[in-house]
PDB file of N, CA and C in Angstrom:
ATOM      1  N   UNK A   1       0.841  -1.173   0.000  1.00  0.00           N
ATOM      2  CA  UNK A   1       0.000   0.000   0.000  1.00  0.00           C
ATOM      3  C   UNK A   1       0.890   1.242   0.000  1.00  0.00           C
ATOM      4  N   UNK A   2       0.595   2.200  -0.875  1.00  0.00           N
ATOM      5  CA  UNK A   2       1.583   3.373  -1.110  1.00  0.00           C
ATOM      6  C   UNK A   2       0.817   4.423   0.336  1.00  0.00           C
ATOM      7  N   UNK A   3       1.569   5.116   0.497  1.00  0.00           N
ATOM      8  CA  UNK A   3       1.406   6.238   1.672  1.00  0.00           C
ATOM      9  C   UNK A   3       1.787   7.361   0.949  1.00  0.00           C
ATOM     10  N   UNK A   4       0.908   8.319   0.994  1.00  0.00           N
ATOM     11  CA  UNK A   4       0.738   9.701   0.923  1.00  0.00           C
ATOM     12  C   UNK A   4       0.455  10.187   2.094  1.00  0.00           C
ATOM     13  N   UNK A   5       1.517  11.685   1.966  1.00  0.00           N
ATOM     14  CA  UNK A   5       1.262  12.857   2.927  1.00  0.00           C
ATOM     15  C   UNK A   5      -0.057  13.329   2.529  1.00  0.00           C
ATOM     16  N   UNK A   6      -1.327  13.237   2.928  1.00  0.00           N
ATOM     17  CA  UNK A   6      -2.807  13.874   2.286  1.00  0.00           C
ATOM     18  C   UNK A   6      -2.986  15.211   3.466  1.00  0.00           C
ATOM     19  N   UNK A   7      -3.395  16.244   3.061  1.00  0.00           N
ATOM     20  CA  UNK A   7      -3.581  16.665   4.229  1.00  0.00           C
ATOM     21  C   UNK A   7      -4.927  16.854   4.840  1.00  0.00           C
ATOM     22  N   UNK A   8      -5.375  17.269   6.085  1.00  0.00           N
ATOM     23  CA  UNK A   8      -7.096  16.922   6.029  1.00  0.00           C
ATOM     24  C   UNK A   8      -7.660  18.111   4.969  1.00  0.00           C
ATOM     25  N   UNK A   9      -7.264  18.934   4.612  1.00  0.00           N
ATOM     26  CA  UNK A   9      -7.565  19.821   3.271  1.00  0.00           C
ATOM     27  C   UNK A   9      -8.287  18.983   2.061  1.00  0.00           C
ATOM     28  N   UNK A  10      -6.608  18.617   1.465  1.00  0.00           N
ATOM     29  CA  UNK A  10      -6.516  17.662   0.488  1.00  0.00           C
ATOM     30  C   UNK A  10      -8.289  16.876   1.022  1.00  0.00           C
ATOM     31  N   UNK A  11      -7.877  16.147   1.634  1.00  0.00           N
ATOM     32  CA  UNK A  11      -8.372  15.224   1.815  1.00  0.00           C
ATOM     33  C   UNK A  11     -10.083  15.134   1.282  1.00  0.00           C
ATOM     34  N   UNK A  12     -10.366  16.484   2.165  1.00  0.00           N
ATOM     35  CA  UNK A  12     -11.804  17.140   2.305  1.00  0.00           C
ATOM     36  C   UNK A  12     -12.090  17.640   0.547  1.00  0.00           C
ATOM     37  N   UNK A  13     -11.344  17.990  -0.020  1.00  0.00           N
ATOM     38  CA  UNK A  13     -11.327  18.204  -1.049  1.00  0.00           C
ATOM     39  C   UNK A  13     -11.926  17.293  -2.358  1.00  0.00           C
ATOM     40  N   UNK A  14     -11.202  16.359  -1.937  1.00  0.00           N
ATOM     41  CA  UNK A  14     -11.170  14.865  -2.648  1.00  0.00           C
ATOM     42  C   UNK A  14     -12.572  14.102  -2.823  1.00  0.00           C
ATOM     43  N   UNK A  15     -12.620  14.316  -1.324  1.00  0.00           N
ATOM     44  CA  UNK A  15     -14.238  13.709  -1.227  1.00  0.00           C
ATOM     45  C   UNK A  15     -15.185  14.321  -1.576  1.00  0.00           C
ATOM     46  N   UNK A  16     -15.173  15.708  -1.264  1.00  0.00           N
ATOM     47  CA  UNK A  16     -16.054  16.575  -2.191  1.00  0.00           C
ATOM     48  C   UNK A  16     -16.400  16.197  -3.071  1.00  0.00           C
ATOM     49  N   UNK A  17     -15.218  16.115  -4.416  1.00  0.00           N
ATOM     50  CA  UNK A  17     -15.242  16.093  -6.026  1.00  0.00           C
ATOM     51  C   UNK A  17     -15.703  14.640  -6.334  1.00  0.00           C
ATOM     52  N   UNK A  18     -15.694  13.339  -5.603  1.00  0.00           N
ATOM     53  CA  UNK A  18     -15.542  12.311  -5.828  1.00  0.00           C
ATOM     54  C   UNK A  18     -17.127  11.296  -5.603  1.00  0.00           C
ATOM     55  N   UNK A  19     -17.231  12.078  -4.385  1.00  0.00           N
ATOM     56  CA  UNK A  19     -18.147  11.854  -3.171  1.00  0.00           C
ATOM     57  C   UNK A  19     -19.833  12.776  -4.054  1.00  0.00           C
ATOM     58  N   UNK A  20     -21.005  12.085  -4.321  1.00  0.00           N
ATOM     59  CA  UNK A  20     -22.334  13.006  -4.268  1.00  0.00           C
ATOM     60  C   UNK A  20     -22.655  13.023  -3.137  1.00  0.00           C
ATOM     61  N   UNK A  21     -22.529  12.030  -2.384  1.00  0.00           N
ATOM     62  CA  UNK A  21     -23.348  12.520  -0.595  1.00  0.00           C
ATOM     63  C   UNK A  21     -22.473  11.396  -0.257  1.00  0.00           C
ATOM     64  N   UNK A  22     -21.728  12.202   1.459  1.00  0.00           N
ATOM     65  CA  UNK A  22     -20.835  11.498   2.489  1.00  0.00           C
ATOM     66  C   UNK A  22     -22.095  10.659   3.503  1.00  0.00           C
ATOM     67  N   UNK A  23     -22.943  10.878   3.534  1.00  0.00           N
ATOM     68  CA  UNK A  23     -24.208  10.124   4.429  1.00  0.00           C
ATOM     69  C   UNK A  23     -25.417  10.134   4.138  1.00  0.00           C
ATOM     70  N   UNK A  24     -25.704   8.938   3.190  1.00  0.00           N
ATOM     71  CA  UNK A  24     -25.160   7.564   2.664  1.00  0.00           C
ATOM     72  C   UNK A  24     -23.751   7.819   1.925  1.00  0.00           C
ATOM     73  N   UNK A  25     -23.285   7.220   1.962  1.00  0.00           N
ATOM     74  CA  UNK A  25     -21.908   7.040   0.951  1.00  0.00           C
ATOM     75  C   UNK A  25     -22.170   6.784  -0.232  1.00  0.00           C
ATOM     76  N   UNK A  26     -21.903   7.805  -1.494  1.00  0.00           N
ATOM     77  CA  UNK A  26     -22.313   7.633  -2.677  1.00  0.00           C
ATOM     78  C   UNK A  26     -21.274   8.276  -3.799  1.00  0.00           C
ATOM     79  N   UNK A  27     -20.469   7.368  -4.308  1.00  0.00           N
ATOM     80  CA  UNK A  27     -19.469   7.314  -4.981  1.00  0.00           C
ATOM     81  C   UNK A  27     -20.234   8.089  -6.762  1.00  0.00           C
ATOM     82  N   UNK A  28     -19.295   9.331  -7.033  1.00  0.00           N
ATOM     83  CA  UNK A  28     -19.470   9.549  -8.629  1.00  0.00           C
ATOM     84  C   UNK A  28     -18.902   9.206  -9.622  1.00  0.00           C
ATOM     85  N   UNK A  29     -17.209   8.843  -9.059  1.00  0.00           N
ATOM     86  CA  UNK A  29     -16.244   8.082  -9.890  1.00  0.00           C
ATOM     87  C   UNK A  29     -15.021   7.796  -9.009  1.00  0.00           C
ATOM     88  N   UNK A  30     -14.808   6.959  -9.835  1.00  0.00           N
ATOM     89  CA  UNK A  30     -13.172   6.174  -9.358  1.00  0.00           C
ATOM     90  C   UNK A  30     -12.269   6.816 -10.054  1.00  0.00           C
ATOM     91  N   UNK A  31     -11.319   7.420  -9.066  1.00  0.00           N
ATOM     92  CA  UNK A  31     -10.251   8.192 -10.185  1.00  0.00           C
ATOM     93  C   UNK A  31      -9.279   7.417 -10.358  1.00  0.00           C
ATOM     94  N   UNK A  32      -8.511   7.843 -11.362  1.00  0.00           N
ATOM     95  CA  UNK A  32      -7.275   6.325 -11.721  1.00  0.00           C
ATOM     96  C   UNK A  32      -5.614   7.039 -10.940  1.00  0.00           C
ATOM     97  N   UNK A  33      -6.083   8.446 -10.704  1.00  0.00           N
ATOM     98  CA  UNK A  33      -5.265   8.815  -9.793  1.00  0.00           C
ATOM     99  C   UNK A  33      -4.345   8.533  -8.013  1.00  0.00           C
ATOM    100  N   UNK A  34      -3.223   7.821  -7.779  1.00  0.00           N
ATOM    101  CA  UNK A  34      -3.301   6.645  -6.719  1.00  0.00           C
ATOM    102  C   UNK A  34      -3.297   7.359  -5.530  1.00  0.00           C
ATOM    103  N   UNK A  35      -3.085   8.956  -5.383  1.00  0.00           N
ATOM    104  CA  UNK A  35      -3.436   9.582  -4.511  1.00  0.00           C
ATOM    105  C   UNK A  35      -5.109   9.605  -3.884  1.00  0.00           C
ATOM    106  N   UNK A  36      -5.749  10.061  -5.061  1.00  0.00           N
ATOM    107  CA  UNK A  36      -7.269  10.659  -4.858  1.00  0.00           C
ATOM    108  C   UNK A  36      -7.629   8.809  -4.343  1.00  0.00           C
ATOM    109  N   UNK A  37      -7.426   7.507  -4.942  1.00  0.00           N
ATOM    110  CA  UNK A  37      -7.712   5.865  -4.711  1.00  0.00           C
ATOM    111  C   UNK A  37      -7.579   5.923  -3.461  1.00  0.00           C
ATOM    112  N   UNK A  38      -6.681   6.402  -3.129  1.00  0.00           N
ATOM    113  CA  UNK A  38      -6.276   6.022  -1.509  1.00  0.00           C
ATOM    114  C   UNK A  38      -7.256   6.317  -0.538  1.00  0.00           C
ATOM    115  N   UNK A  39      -7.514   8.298  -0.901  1.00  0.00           N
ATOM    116  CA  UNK A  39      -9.056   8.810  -0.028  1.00  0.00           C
ATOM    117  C   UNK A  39      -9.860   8.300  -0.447  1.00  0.00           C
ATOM    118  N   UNK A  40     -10.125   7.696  -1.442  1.00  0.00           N
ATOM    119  CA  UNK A  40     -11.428   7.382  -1.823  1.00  0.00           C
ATOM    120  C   UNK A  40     -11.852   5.561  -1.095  1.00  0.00           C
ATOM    121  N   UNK A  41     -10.629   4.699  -0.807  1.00  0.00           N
ATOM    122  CA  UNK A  41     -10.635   3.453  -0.772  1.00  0.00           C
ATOM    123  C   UNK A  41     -10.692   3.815   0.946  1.00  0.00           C
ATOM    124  N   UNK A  42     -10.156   4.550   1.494  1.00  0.00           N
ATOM    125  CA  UNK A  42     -10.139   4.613   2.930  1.00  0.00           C
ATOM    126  C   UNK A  42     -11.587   5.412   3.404  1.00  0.00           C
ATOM    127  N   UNK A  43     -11.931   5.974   2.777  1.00  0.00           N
ATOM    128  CA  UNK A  43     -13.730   6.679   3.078  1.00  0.00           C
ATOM    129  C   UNK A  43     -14.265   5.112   2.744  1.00  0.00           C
ATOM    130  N   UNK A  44     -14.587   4.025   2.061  1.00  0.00           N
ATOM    131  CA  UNK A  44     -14.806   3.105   2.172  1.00  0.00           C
ATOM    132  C   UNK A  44     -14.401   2.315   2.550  1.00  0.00           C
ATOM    133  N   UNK A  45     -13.670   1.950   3.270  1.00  0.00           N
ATOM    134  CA  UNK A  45     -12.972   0.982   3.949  1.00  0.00           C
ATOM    135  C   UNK A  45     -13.484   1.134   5.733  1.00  0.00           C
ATOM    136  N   UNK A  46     -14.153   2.461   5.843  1.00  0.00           N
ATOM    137  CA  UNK A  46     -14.828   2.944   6.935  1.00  0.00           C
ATOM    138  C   UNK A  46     -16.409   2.291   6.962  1.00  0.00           C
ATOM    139  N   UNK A  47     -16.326   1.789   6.386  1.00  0.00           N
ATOM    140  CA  UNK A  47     -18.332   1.181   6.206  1.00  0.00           C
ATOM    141  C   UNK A  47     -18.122  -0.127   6.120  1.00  0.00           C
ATOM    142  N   UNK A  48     -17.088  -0.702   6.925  1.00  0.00           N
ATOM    143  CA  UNK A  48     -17.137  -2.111   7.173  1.00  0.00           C
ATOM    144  C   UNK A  48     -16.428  -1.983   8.989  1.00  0.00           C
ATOM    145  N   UNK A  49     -17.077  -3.006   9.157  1.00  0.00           N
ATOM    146  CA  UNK A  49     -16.312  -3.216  10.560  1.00  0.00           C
ATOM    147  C   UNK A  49     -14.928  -3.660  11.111  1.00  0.00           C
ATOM    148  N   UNK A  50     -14.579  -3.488  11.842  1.00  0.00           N
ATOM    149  CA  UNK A  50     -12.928  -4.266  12.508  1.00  0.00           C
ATOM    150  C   UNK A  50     -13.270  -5.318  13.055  1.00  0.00           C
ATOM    151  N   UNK A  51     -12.444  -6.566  12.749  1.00  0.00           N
ATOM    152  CA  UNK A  51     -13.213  -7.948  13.494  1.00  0.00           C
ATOM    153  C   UNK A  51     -14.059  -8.651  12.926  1.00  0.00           C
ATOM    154  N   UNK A  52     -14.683  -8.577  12.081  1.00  0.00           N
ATOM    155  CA  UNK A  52     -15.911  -9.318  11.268  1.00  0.00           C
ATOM    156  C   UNK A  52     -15.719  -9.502  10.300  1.00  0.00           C
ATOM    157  N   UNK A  53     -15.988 -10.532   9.919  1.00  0.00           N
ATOM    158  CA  UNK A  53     -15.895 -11.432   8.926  1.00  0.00           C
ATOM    159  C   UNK A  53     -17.155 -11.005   8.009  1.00  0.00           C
ATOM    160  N   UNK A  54     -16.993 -11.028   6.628  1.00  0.00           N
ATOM    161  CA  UNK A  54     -17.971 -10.688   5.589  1.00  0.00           C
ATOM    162  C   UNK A  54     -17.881 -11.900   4.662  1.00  0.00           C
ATOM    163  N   UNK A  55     -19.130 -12.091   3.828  1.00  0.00           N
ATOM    164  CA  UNK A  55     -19.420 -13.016   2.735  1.00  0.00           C
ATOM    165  C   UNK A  55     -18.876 -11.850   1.715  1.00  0.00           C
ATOM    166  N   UNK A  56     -18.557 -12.353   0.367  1.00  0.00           N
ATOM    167  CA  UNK A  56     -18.339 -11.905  -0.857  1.00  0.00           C
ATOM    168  C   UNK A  56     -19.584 -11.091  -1.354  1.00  0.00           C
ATOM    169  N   UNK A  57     -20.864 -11.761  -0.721  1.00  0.00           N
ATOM    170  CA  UNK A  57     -22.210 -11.673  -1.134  1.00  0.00           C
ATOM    171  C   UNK A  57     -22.007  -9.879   0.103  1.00  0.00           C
ATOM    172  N   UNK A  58     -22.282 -10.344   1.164  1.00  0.00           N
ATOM    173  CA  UNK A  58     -22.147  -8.907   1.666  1.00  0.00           C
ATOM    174  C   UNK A  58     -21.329  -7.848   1.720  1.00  0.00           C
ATOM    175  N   UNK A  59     -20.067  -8.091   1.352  1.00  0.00           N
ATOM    176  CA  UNK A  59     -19.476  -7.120   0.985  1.00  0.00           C
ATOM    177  C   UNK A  59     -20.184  -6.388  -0.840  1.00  0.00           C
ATOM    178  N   UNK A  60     -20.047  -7.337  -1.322  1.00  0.00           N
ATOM    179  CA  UNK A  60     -20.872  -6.478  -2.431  1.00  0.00           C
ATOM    180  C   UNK A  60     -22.066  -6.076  -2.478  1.00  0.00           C
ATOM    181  N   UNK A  61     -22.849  -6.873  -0.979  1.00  0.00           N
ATOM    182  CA  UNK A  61     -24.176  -5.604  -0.703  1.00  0.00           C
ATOM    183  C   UNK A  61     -24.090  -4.166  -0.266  1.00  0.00           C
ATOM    184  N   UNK A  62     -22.728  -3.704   0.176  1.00  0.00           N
ATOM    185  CA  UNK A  62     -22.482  -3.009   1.071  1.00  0.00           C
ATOM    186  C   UNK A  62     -21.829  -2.240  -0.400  1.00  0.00           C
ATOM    187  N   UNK A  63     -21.058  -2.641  -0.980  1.00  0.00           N
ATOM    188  CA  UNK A  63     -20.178  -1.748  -2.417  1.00  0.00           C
ATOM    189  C   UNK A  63     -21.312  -1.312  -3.014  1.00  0.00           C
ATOM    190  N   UNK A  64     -22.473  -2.254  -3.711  1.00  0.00           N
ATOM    191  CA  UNK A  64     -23.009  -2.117  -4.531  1.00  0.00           C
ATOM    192  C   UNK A  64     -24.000  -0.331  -4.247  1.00  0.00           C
ATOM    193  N   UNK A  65     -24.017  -0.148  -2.610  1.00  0.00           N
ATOM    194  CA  UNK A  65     -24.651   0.831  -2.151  1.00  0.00           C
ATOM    195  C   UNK A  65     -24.041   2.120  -2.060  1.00  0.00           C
ATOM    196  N   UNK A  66     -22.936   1.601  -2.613  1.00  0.00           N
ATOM    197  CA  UNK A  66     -21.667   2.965  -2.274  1.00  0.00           C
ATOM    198  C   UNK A  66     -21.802   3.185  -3.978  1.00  0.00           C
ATOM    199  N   UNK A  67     -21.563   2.334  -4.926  1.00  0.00           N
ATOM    200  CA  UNK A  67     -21.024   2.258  -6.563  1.00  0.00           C
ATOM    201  C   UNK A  67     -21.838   1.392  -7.190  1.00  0.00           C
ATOM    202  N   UNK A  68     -22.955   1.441  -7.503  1.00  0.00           N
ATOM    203  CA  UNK A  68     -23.808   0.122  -8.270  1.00  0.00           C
ATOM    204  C   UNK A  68     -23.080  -0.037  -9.437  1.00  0.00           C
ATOM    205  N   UNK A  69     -22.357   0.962 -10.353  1.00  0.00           N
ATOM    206  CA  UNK A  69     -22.220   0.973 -11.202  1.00  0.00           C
ATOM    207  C   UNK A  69     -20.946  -0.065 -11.147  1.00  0.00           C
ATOM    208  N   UNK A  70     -19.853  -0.234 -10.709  1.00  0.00           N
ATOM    209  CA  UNK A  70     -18.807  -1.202 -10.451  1.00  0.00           C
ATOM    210  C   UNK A  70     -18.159  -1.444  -9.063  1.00  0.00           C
ATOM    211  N   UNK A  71     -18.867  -1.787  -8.629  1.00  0.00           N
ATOM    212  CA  UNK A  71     -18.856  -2.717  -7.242  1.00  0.00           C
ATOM    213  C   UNK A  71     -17.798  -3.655  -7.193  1.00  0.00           C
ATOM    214  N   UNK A  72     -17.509  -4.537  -8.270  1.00  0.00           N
ATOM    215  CA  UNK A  72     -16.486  -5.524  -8.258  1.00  0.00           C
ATOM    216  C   UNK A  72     -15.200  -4.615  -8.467  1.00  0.00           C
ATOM    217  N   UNK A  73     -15.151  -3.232  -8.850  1.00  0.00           N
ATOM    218  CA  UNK A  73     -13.719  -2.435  -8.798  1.00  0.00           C
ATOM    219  C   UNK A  73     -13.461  -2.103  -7.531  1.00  0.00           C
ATOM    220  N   UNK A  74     -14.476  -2.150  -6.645  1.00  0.00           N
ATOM    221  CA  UNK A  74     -14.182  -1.190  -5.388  1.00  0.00           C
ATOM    222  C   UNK A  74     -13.616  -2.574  -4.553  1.00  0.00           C
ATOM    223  N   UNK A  75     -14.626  -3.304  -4.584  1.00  0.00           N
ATOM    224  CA  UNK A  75     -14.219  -4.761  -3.877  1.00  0.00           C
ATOM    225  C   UNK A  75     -12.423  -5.170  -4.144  1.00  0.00           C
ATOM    226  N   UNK A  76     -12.188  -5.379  -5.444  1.00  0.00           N
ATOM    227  CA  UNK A  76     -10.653  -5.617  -6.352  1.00  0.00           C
ATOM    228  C   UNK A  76      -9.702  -4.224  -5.225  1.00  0.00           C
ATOM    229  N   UNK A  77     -10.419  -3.115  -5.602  1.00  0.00           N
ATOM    230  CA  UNK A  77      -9.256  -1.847  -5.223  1.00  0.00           C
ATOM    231  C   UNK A  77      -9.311  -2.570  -3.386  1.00  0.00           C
ATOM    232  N   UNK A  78     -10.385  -2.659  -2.647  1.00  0.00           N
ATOM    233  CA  UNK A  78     -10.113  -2.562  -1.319  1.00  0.00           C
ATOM    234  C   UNK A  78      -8.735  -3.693  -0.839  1.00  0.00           C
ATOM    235  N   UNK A  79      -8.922  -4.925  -1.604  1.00  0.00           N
ATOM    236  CA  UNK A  79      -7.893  -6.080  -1.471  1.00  0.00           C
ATOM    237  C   UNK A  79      -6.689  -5.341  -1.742  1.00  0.00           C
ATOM    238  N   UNK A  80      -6.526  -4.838  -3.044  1.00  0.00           N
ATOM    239  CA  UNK A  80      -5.357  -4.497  -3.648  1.00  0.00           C
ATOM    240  C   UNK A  80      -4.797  -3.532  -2.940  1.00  0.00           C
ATOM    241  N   UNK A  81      -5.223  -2.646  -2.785  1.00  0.00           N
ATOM    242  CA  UNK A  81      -4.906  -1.285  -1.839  1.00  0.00           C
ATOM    243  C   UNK A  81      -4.467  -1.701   0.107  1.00  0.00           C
ATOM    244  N   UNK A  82      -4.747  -2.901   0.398  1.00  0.00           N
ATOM    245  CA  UNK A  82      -4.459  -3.189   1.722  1.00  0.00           C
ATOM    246  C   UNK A  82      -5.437  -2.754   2.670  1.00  0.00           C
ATOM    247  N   UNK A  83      -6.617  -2.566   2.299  1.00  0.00           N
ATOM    248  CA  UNK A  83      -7.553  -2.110   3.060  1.00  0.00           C
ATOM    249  C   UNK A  83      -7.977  -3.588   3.452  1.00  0.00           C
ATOM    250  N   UNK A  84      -8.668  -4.335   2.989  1.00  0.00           N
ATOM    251  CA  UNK A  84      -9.500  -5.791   3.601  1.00  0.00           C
ATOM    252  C   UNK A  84      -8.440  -6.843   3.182  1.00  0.00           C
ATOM    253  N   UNK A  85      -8.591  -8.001   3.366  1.00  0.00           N
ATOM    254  CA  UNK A  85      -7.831  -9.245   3.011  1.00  0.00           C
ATOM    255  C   UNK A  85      -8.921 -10.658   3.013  1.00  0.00           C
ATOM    256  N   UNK A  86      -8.808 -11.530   2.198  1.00  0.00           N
ATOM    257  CA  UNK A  86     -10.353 -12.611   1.920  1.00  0.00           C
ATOM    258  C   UNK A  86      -9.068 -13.597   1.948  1.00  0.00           C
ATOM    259  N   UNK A  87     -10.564 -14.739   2.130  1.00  0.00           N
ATOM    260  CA  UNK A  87      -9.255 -16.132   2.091  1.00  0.00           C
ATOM    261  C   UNK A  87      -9.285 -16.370   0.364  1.00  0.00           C
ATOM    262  N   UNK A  88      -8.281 -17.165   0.239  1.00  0.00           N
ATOM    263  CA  UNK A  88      -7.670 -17.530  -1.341  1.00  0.00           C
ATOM    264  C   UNK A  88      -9.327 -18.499  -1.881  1.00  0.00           C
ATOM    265  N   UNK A  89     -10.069 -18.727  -0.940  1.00  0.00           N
ATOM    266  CA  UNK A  89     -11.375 -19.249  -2.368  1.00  0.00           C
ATOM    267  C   UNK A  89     -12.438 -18.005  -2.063  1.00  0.00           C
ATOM    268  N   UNK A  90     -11.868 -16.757  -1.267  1.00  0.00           N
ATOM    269  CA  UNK A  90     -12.869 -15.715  -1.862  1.00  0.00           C
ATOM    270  C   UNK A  90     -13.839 -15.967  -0.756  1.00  0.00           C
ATOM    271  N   UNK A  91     -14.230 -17.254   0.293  1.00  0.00           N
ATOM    272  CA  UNK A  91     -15.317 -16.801   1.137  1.00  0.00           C
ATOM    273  C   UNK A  91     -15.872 -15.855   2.026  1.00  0.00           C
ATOM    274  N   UNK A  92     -14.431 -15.540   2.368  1.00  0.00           N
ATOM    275  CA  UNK A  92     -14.530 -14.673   3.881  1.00  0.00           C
ATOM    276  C   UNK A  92     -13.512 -13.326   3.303  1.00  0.00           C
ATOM    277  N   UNK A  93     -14.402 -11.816   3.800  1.00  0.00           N
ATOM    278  CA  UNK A  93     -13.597 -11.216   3.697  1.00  0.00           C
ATOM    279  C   UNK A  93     -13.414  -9.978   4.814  1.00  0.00           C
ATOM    280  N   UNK A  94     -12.063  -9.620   5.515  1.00  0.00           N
ATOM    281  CA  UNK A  94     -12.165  -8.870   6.738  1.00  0.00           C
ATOM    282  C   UNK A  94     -11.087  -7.622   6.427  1.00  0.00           C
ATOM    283  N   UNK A  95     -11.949  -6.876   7.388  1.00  0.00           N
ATOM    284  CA  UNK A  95     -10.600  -5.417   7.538  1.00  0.00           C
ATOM    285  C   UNK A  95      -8.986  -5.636   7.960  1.00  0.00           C
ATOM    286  N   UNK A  96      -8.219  -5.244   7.281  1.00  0.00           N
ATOM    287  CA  UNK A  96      -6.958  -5.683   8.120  1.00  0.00           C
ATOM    288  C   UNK A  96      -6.652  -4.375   8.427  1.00  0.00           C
TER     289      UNK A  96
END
């Protein structure tokens, strides 16, 4: 996982442009930018719990409410990015 200096500025910024409404969580786009990925994967990475175990099925109930439009990118970015970790057949997936 790459680390950026963000500042809470930046940050607030990001979500603004990215973000249509912070409550519900409602994603307008995925930027391909790995700065803006990072705020954007860590504002979601906040709508799952610490400790709990998720189905594939509920985690993409939970994406699909943030991004209907590609849910399986956000799911892919959260693994990839070091936000959650699933076992290798995909059943279980948790915050690390």
């Amino acid at each position: 996982m790459e680390q950026f200096d963000i500042t809470a500025e930046e940050e607030e910024k990001i979500l603004k442009n990215v973000f249509s409404s912070l409550e519900p969580l409602k994603l307008k786009v995925i930027s391909s930018k790995a700065k803006k990925k990072e705020v954007i994967f860590k504002k979601i990475a906040g709508q799952f719990e610490k400790d709990k175990k998720y189905t594939e099925m509920d985690v993409n109930g939970i994406l699909k409410q943030i991004y209907p439009e590609d849910y399986s990118t956000l799911r892919r970015g959260l693994i990839e990015l070091g936000y959650m970790d699933r076992t290798s057949n995909g059943s279980e997936y948790w915050l690390k």
